[in-house]
PDB file of N, CA and C in Angstrom:
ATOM      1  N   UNK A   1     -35.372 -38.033 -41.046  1.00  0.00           N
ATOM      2  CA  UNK A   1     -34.275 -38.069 -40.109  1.00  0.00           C
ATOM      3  C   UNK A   1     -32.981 -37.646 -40.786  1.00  0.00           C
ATOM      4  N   UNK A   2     -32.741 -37.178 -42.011  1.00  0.00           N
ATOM      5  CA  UNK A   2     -31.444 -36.344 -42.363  1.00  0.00           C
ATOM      6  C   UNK A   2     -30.857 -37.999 -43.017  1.00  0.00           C
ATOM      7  N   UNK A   3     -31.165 -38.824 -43.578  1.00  0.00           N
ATOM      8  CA  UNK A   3     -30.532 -39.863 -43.949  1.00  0.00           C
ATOM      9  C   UNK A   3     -29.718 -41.681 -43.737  1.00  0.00           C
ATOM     10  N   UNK A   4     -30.380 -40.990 -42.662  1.00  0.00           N
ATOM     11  CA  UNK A   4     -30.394 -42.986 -41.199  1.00  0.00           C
ATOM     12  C   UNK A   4     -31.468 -43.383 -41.392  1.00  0.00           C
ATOM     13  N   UNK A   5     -31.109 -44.570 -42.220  1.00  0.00           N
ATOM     14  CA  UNK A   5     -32.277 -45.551 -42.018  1.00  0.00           C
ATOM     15  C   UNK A   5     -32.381 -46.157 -40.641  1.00  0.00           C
ATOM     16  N   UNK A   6     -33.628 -46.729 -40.354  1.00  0.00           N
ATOM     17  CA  UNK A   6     -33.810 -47.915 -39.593  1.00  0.00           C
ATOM     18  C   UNK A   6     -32.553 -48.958 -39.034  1.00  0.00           C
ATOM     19  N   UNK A   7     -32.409 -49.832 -40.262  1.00  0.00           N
ATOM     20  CA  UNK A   7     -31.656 -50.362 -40.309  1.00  0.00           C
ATOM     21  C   UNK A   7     -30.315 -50.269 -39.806  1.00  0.00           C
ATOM     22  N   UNK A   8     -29.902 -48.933 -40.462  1.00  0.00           N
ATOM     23  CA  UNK A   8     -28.413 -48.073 -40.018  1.00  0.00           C
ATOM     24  C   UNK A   8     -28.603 -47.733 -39.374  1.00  0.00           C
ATOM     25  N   UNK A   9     -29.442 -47.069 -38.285  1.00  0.00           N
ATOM     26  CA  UNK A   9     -28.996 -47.061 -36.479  1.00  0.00           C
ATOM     27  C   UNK A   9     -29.671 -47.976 -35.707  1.00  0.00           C
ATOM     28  N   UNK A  10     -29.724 -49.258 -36.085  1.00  0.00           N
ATOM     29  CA  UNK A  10     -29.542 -50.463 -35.258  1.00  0.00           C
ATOM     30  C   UNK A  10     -28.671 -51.226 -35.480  1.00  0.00           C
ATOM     31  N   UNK A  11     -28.103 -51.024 -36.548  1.00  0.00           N
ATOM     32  CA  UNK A  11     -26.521 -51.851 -36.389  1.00  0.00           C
ATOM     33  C   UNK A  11     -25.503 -50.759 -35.576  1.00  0.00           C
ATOM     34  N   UNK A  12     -25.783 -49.379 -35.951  1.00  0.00           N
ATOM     35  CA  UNK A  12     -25.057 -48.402 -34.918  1.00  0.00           C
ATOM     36  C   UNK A  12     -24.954 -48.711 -33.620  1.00  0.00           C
ATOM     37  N   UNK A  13     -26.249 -48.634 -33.604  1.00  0.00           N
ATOM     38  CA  UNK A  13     -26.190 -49.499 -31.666  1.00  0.00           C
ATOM     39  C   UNK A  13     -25.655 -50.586 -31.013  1.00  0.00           C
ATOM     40  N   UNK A  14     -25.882 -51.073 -32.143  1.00  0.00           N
ATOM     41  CA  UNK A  14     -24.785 -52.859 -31.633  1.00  0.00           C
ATOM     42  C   UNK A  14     -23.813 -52.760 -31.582  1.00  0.00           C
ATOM     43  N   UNK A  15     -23.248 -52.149 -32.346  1.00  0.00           N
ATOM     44  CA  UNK A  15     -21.454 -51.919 -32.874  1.00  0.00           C
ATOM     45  C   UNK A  15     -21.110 -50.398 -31.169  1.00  0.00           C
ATOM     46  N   UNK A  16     -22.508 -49.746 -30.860  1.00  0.00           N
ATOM     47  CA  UNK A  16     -21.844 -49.401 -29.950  1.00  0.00           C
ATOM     48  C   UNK A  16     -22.174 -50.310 -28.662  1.00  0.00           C
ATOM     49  N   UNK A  17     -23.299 -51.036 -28.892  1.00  0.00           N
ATOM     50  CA  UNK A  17     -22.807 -51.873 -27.445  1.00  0.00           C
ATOM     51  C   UNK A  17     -21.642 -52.837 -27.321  1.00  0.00           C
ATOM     52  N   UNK A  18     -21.268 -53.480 -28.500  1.00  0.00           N
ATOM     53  CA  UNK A  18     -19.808 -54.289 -28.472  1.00  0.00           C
ATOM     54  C   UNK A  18     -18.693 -53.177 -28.432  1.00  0.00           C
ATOM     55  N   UNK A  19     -19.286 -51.723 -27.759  1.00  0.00           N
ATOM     56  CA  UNK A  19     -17.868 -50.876 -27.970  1.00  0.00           C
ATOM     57  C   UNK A  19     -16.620 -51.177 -29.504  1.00  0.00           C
ATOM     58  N   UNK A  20     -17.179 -51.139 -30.093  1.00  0.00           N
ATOM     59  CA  UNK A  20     -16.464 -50.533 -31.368  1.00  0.00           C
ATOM     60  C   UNK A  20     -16.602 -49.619 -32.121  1.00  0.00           C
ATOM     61  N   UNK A  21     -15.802 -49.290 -32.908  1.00  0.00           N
ATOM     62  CA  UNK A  21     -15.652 -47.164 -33.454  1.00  0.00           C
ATOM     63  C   UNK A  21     -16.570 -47.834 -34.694  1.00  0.00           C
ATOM     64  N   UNK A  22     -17.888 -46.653 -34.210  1.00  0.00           N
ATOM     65  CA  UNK A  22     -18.872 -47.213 -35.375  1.00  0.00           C
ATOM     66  C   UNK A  22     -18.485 -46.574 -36.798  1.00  0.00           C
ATOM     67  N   UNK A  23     -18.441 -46.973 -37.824  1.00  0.00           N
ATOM     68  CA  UNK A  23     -18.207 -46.576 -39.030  1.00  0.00           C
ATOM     69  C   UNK A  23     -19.799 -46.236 -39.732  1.00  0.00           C
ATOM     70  N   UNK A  24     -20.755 -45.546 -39.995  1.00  0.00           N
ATOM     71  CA  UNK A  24     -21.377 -45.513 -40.756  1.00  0.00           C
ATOM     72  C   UNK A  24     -21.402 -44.116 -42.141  1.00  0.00           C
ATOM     73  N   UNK A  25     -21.401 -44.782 -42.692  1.00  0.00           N
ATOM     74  CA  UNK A  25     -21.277 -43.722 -44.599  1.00  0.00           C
ATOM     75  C   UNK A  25     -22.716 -43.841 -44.787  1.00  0.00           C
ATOM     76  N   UNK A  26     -23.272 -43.016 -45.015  1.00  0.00           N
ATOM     77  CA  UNK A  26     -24.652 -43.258 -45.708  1.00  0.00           C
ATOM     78  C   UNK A  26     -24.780 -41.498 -46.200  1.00  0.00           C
ATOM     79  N   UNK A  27     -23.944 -40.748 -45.889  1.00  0.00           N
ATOM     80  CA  UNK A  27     -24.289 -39.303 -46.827  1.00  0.00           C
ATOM     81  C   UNK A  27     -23.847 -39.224 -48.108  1.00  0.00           C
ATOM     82  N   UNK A  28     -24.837 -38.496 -48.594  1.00  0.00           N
ATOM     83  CA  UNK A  28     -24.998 -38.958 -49.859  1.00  0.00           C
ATOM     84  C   UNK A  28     -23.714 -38.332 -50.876  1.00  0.00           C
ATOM     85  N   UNK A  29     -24.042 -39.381 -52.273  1.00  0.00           N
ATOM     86  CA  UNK A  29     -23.045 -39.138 -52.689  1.00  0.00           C
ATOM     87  C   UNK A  29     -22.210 -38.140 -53.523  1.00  0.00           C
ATOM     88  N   UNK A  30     -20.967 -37.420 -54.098  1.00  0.00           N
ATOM     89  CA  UNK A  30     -20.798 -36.691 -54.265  1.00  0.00           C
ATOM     90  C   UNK A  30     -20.449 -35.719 -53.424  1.00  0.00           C
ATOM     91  N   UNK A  31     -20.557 -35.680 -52.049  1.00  0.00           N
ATOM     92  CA  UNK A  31     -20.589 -34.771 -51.198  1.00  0.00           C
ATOM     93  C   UNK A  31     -19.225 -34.046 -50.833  1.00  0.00           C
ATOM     94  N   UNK A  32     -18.272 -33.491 -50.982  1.00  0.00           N
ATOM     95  CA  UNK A  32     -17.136 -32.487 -51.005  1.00  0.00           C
ATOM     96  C   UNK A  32     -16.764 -32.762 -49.056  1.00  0.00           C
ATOM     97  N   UNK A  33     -15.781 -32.669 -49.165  1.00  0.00           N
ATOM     98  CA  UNK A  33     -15.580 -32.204 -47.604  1.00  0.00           C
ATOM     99  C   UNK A  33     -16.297 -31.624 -46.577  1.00  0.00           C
ATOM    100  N   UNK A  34     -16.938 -30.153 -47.120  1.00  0.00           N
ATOM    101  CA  UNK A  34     -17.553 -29.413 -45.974  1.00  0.00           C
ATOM    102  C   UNK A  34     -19.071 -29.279 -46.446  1.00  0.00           C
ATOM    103  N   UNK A  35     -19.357 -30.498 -47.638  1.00  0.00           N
ATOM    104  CA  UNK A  35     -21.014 -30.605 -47.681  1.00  0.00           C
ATOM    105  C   UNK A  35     -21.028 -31.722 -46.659  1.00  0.00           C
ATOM    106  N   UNK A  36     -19.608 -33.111 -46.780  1.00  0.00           N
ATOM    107  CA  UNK A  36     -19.984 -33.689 -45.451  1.00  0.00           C
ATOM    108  C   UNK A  36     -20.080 -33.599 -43.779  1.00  0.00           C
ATOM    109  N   UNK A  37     -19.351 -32.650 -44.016  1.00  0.00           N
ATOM    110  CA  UNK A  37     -19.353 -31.913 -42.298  1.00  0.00           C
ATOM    111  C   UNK A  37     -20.575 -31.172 -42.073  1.00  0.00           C
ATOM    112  N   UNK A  38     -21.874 -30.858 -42.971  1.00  0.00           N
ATOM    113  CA  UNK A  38     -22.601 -30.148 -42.891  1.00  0.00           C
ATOM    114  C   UNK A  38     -23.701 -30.985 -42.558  1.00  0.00           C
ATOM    115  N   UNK A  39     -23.519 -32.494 -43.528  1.00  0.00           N
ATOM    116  CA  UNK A  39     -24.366 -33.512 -42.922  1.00  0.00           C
ATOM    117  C   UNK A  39     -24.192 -34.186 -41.680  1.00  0.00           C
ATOM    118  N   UNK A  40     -23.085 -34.183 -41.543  1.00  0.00           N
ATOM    119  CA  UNK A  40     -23.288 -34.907 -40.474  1.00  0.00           C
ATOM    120  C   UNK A  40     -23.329 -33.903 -39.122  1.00  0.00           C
ATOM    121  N   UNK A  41     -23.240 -32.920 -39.403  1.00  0.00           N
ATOM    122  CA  UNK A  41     -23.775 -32.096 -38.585  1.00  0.00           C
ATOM    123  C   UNK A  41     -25.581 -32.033 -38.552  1.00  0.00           C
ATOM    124  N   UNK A  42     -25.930 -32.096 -39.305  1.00  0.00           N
ATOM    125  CA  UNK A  42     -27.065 -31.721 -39.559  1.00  0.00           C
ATOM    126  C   UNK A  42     -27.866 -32.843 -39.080  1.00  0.00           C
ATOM    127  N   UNK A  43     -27.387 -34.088 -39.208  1.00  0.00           N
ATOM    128  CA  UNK A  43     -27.816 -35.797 -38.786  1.00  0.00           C
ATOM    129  C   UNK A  43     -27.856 -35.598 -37.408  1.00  0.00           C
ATOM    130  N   UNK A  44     -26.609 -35.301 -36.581  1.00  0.00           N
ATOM    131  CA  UNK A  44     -26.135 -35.324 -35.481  1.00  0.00           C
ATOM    132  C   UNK A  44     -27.356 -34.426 -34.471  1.00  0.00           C
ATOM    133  N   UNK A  45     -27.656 -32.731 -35.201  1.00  0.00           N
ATOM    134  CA  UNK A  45     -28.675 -32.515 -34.433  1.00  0.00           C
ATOM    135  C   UNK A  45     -29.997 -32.812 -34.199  1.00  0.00           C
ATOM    136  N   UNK A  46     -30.202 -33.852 -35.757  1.00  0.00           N
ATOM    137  CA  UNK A  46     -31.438 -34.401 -35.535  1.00  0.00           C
ATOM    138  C   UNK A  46     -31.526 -35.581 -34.482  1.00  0.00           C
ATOM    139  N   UNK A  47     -30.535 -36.013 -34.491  1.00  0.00           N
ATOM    140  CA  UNK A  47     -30.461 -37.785 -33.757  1.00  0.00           C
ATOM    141  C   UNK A  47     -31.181 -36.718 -32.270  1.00  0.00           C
ATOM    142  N   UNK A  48     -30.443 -35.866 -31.955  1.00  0.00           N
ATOM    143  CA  UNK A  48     -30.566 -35.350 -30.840  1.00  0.00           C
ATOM    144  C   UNK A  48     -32.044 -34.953 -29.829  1.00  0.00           C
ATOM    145  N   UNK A  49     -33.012 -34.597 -30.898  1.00  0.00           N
ATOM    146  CA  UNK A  49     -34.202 -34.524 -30.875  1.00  0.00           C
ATOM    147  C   UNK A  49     -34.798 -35.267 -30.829  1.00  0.00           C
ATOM    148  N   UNK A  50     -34.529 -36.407 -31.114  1.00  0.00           N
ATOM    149  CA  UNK A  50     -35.893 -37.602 -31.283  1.00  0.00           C
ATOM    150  C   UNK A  50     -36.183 -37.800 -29.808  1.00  0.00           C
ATOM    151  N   UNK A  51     -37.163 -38.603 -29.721  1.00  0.00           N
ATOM    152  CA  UNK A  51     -38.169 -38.314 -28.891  1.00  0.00           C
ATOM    153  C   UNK A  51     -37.543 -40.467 -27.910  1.00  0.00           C
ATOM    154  N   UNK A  52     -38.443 -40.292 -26.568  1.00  0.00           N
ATOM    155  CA  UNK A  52     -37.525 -41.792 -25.971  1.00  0.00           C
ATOM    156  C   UNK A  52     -38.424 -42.672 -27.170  1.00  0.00           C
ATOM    157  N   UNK A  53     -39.816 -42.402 -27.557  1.00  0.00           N
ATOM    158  CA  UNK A  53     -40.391 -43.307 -28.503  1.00  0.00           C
ATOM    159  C   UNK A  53     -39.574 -43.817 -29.954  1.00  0.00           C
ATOM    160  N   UNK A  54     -39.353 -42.427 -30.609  1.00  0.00           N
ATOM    161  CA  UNK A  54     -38.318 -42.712 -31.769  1.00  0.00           C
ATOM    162  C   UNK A  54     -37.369 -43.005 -31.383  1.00  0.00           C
ATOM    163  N   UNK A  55     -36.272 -42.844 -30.430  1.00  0.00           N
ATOM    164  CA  UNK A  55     -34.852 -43.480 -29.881  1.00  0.00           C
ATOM    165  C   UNK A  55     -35.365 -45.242 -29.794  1.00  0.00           C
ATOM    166  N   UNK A  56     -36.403 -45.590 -29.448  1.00  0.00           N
ATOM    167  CA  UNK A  56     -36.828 -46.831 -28.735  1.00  0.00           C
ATOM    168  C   UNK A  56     -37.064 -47.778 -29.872  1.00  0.00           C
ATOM    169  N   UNK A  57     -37.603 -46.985 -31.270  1.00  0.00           N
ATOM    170  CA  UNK A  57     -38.195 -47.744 -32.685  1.00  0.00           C
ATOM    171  C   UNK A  57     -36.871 -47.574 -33.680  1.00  0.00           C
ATOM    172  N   UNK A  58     -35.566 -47.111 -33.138  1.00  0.00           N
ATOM    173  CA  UNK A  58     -34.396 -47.177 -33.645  1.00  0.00           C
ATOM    174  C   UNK A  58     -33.583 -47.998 -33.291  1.00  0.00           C
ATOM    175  N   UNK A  59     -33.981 -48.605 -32.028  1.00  0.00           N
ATOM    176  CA  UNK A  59     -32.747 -49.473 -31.472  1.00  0.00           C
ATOM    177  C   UNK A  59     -31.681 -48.596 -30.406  1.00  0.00           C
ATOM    178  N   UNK A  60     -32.104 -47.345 -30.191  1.00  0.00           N
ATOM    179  CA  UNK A  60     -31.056 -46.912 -29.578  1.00  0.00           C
ATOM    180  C   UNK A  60     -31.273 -46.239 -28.356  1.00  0.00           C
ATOM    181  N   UNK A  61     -30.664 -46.185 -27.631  1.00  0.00           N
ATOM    182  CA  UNK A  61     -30.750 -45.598 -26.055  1.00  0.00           C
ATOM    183  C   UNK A  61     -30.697 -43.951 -26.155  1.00  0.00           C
ATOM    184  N   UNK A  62     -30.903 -43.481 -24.924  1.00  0.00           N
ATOM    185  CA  UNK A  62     -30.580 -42.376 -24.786  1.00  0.00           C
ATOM    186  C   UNK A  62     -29.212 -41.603 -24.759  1.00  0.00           C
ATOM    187  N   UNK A  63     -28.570 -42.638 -24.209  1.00  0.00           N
ATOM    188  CA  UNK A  63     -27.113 -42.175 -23.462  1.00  0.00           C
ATOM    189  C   UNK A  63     -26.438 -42.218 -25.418  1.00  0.00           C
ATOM    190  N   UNK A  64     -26.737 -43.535 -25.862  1.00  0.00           N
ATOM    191  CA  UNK A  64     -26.190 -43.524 -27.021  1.00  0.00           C
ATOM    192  C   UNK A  64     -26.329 -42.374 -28.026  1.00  0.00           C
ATOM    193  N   UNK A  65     -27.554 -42.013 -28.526  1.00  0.00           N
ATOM    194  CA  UNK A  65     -27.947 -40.600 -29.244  1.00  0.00           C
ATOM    195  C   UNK A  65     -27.112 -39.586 -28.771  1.00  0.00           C
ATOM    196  N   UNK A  66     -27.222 -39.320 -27.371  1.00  0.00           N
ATOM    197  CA  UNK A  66     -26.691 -38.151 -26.516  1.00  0.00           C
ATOM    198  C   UNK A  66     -24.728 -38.297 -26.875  1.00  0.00           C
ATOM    199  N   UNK A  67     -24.131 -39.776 -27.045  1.00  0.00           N
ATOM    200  CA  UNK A  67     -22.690 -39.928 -27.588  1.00  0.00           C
ATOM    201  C   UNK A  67     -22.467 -39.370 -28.737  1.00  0.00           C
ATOM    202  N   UNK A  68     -23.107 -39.846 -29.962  1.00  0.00           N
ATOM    203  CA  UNK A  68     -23.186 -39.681 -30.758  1.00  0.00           C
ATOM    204  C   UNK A  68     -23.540 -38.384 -31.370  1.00  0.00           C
ATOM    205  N   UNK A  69     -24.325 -37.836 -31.194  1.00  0.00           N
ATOM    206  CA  UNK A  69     -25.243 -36.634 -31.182  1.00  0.00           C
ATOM    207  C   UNK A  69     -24.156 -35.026 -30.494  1.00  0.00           C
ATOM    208  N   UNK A  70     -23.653 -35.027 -29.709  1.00  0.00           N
ATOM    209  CA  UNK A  70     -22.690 -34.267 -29.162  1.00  0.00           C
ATOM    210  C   UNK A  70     -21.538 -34.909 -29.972  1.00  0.00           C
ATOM    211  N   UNK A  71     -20.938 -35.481 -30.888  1.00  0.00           N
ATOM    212  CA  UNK A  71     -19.921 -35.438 -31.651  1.00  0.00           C
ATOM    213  C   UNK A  71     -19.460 -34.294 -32.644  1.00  0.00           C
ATOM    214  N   UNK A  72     -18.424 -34.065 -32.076  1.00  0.00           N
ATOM    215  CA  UNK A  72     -17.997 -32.576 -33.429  1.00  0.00           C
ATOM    216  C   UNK A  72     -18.519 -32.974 -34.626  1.00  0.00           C
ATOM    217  N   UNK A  73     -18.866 -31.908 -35.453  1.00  0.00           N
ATOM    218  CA  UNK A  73     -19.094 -32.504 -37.016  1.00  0.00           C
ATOM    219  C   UNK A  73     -17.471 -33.021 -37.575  1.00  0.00           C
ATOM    220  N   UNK A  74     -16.772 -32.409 -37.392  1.00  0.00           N
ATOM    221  CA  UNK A  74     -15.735 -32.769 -38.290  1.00  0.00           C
ATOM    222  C   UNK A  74     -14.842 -34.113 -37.870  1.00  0.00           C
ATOM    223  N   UNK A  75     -15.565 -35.182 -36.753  1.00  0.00           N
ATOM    224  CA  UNK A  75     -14.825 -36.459 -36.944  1.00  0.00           C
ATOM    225  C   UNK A  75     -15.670 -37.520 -36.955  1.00  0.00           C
ATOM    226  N   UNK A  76     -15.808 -38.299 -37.230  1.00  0.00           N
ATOM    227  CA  UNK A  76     -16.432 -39.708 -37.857  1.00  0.00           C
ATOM    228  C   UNK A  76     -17.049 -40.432 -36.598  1.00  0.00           C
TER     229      UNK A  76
END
C-alpha cells in the first residue's frame, strides 16, 4: 500500500470521524520536499484503488478514501 500501515489508517478514520485535520507522517525518512509530494501522491492514488473489501479491513469508508485520496499532493 505505498507505506500505511493498518494501524495508521484506522486511527486516520477516527480522527476523521471526530472531524479533525488528520495529521499522519509515516513517509519515509530523509525525504526532500518533492520526494514528499511524490509520496504522498503516490499513497493517495493507491488509497484510491483499494477495493470495498480492503477499505473495510482498514477501517475506512468509501466516502473517506475518496476525501482523502482526491487531495492535492502538495497539502497535508
Amino acid at each position: 500500500m505505498g507505506g500505511m500501515s493498518d494501524v495508521r489508517l484506522q486511527l486516520l478514520a477516527r480522527e476523521l470521524e471526530a472531524g479533525q485535520q488528520a495529521k499522519v507522517f509515516n513517509a519515509p525518512e530523509g525525504l526532500g520536499r518533492w520526494g514528499l509530494m511524490l509520496h504522498r501522491w503516490h499513497t493517495r492514488r493507491a488509497l484510491l484503488q483499494l477495493t470495498d473489501d480492503e477499505l473495510r479491513d482498514v477501517g475506512l469508508s468509501w466516502e473517506q478514501a475518496r476525501l482523502e485520496g482526491q487531495k492535492p499532493f502538495w497539502k497535508d
